[in-house]
Protein backbone atom coordinates (compact mmCIF):
# COMPACT_ATOMS: atom_id res chain seq x y z
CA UNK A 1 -40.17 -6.07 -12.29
CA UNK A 2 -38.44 -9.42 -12.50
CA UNK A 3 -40.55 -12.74 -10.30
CA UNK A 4 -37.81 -12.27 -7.54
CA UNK A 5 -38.05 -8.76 -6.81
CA UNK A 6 -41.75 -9.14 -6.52
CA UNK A 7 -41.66 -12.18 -4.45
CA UNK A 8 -39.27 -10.60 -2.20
CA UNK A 9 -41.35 -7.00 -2.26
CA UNK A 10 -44.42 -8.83 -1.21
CA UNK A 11 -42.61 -10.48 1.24
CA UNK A 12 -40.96 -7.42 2.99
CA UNK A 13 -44.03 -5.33 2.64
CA UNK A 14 -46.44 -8.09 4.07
CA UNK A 15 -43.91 -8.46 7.39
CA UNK A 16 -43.54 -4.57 7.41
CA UNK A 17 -47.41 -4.28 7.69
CA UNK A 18 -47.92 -6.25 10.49
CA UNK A 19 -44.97 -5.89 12.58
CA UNK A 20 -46.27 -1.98 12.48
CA UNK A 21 -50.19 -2.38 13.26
CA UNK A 22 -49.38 -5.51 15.36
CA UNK A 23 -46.63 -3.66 17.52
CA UNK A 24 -45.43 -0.22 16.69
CA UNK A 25 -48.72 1.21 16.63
CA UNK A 26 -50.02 0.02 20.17
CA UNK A 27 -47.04 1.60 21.78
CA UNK A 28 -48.91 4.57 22.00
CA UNK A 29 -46.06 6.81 21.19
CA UNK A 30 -46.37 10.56 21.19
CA UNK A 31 -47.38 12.04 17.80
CA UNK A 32 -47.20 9.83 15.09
CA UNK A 33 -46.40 6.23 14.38
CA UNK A 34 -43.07 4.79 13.50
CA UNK A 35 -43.94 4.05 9.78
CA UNK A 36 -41.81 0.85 9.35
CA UNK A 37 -43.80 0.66 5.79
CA UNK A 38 -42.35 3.89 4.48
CA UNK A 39 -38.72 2.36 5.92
CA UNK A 40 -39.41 -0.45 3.74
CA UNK A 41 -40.46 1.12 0.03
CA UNK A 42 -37.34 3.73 0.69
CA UNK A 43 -35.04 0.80 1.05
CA UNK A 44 -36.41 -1.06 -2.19
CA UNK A 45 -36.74 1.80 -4.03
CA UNK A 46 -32.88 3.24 -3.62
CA UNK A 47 -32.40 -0.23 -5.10
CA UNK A 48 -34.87 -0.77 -7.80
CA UNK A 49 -34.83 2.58 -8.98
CA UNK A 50 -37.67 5.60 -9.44
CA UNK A 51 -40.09 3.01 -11.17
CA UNK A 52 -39.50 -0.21 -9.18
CA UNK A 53 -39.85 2.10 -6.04
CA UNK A 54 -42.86 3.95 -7.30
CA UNK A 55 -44.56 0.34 -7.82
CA UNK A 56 -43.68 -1.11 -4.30
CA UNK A 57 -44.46 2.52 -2.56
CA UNK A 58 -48.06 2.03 -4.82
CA UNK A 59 -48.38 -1.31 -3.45
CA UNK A 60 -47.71 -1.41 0.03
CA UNK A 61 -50.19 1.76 0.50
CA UNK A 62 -52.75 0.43 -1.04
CA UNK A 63 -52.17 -2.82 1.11
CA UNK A 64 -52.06 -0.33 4.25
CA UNK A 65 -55.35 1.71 3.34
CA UNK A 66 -56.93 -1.75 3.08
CA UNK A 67 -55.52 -3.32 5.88
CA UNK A 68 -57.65 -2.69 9.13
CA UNK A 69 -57.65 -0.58 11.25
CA UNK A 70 -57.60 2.20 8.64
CA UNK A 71 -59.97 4.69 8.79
CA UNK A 72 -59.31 6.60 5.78
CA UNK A 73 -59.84 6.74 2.57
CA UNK A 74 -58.35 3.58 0.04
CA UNK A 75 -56.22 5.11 -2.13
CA UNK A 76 -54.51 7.80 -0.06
CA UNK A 77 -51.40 6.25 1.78
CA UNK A 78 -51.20 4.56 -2.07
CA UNK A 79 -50.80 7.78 -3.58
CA UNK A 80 -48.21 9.13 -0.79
CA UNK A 81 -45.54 6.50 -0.74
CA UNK A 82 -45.76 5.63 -4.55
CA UNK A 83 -44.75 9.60 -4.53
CA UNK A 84 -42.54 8.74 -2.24
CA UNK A 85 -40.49 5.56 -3.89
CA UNK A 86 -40.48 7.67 -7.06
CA UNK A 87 -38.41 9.99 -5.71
CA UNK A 88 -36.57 7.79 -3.13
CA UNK A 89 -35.53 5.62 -6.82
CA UNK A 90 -34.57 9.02 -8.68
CA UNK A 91 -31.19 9.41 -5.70
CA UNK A 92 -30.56 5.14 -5.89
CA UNK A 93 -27.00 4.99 -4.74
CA UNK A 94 -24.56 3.52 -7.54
CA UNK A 95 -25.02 0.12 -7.75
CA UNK A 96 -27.42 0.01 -5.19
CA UNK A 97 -24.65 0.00 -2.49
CA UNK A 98 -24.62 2.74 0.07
CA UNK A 99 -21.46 5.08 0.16
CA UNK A 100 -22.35 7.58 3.34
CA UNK A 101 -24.87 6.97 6.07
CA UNK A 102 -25.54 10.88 5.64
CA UNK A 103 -27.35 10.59 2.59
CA UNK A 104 -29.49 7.73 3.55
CA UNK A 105 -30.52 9.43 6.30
CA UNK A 106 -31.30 12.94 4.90
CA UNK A 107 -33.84 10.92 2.53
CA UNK A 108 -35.23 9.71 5.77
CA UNK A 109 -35.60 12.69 7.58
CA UNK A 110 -37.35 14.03 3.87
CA UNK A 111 -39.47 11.09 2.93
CA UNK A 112 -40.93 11.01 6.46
CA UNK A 113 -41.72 15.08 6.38
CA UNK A 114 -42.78 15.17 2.87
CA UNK A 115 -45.12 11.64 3.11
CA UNK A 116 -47.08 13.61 6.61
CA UNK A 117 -47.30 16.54 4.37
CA UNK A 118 -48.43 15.23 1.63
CA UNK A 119 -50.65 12.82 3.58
CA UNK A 120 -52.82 15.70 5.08
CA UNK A 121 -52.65 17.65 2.52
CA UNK A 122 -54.83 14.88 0.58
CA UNK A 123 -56.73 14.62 3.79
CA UNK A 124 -57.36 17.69 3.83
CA UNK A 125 -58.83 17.41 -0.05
CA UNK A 126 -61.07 14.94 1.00
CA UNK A 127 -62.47 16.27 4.29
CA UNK A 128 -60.28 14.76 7.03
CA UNK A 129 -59.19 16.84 9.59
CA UNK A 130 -57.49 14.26 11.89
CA UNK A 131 -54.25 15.99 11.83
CA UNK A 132 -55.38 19.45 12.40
CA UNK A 133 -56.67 18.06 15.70
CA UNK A 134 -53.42 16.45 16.50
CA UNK A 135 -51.14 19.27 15.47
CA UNK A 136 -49.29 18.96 12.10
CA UNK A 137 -45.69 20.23 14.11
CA UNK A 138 -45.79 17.36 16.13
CA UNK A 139 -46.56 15.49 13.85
CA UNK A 140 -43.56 16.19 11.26
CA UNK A 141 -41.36 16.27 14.42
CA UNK A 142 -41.90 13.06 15.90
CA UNK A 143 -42.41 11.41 12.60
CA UNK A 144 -39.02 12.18 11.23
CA UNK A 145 -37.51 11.34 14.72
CA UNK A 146 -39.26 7.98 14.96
CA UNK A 147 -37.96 6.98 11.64
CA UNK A 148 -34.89 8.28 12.05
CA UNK A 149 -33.91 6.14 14.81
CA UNK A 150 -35.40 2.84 12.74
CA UNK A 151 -33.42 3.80 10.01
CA UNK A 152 -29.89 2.69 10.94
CA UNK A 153 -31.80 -0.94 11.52
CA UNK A 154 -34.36 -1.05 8.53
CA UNK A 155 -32.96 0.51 5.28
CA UNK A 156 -29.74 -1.30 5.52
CA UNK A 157 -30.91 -4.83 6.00
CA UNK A 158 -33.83 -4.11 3.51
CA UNK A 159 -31.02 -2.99 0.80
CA UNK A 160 -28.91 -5.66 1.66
CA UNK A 161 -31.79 -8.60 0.96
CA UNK A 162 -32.91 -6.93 -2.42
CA UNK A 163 -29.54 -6.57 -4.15
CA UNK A 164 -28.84 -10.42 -2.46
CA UNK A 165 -31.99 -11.66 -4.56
CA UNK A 166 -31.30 -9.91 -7.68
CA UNK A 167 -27.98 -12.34 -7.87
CA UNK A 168 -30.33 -14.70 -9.99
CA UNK A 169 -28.72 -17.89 -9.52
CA UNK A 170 -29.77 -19.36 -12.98
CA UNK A 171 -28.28 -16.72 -14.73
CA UNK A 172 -25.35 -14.64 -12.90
CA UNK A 173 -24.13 -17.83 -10.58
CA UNK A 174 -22.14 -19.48 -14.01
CA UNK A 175 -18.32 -18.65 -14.42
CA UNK A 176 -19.25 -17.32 -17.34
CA UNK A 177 -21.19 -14.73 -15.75
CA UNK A 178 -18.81 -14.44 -13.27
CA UNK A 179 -15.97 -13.45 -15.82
CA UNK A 180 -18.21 -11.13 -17.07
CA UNK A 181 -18.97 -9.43 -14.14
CA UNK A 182 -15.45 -9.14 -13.65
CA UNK A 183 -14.52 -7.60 -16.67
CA UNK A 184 -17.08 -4.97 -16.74
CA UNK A 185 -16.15 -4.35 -12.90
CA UNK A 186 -12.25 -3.41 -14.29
CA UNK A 187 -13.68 -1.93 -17.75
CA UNK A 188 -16.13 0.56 -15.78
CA UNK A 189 -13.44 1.38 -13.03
CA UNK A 190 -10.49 2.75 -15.22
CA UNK A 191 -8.14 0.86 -12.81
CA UNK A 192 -4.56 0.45 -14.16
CA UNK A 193 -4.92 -3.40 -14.56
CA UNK A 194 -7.09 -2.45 -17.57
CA UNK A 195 -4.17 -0.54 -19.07
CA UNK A 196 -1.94 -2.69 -18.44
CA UNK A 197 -3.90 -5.47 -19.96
CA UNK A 198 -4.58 -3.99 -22.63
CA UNK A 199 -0.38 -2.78 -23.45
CA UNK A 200 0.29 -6.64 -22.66
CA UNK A 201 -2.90 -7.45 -25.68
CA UNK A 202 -0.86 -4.59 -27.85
CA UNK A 203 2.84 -6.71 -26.98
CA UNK A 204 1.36 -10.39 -27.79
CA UNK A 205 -0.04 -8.89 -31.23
CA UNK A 206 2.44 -7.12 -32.15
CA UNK A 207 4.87 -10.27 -31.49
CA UNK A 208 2.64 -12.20 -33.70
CA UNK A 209 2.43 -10.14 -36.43
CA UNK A 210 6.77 -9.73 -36.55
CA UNK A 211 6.69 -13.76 -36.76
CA UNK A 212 4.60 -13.76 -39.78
CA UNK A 213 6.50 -11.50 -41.05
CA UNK A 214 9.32 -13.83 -40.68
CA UNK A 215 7.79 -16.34 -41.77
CA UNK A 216 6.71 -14.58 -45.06
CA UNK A 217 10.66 -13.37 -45.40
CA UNK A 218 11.55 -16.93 -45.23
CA UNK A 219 9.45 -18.14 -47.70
CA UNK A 220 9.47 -15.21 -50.49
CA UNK A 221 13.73 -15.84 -50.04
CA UNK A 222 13.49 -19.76 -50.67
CA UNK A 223 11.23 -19.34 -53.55
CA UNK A 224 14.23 -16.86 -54.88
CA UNK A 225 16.41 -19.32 -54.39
């Protein structure tokens, strides 16, 4: 991962860590807690792709099973959400830039079911059986309905600040780059510009190539004379 992304990775996922044990989880809600951390690695990672999102999910879990209050074992919330930005990365939009709000949110609604899941079921290896005491329905239900209604407010403002710091400005900001970027914009879009620019590169060579001929005539006929 390039200095920027981590900067700005560490950055997210250090704000996302406290805004969530400082705020979201004395609220008290019913069931489970709005996991503004998940929110977070599923925004970076349908940027930065399965292995970028793997390495923030691996990351920020290891930050949050280290952080306090946890109770659990360190290593376990790592484990779920660098599952979890693998998989996010594997269905990163085209060019990081989001389409539909429907798929966006179906990840949501998945990543939040399948990191409770796969977050008891690991407690569950180990010997903790917290959420058999809470209920595991509840659970999945409010957890996907918490982060659900976050979504809309989290994953497109986290999206939105990664691709904005990937613009390096020492390297993409010259017109150089900028010409470039153009040009493979129309190249990779097929638009009828391209065609047309490339029928008006056919014309100008062809016009060259008839006034050397020309020229050639001209000469070959004076040396005949």
């Amino acid at each position: 991962m390039r200095f920027n992304r981590i900067l700005l990775s560490s950055a997210l996922v250090v704000v996302a860590l406290v805004i969530q044990v400082s705020v979201l989880a004395r609220l008290h809600l019913p069931g489970a807690v709005p996991d503004l951390l998940l929110l977070t690695v599923l925004g970076l990672a349908m940027v930065y792709g399965h292995v970028g999102g793997a390495l923030v999910g691996f990351g920020a879990g290891l930050l949050a099973d280290l952080a306090p209050p946890a109770d659990h074992a360190a290593g376990r919330y790592a484990l779920v959400l660098c599952v979890t930005g693998y998989f996010a990365g594997l269905i990163r939009p085209e060019n990081g830039r989001l389409k539909s709000a429907t798929g966006p949110m179906a990840v949501v609604v998945a990543a939040a079911v399948g990191s409770t899941l796969l977050y008891a079921g690991v407690g569950a290896l180990v010997g903790d059986t917290a959420a058999r005491h809470v209920g595991l329905p509840g659970l999945l239900i409010s957890a996907a309905l918490y982060d659900l209604l976050l979504a809309p407010f989290v994953v497109p403002a986290i999206m939105w600040l990664a691709r904005r710091a990937d613009n390096d400005p020492l390297t993409e900001s010259g017109p150089a780059a900028k010409a470039g970027d153009v040009t493979s914009g129309w190249l990779s879009s097929g638009t009828g510009l391209r065609i047309g620019s490339q029928r008006g590169g056919l014309g100008v060579l062809k016009a060259k190539a008839r006034t050397r001929t020309t020229r050639v005539g001209r000469i070959k006929g004076v040396k005949r004379l």
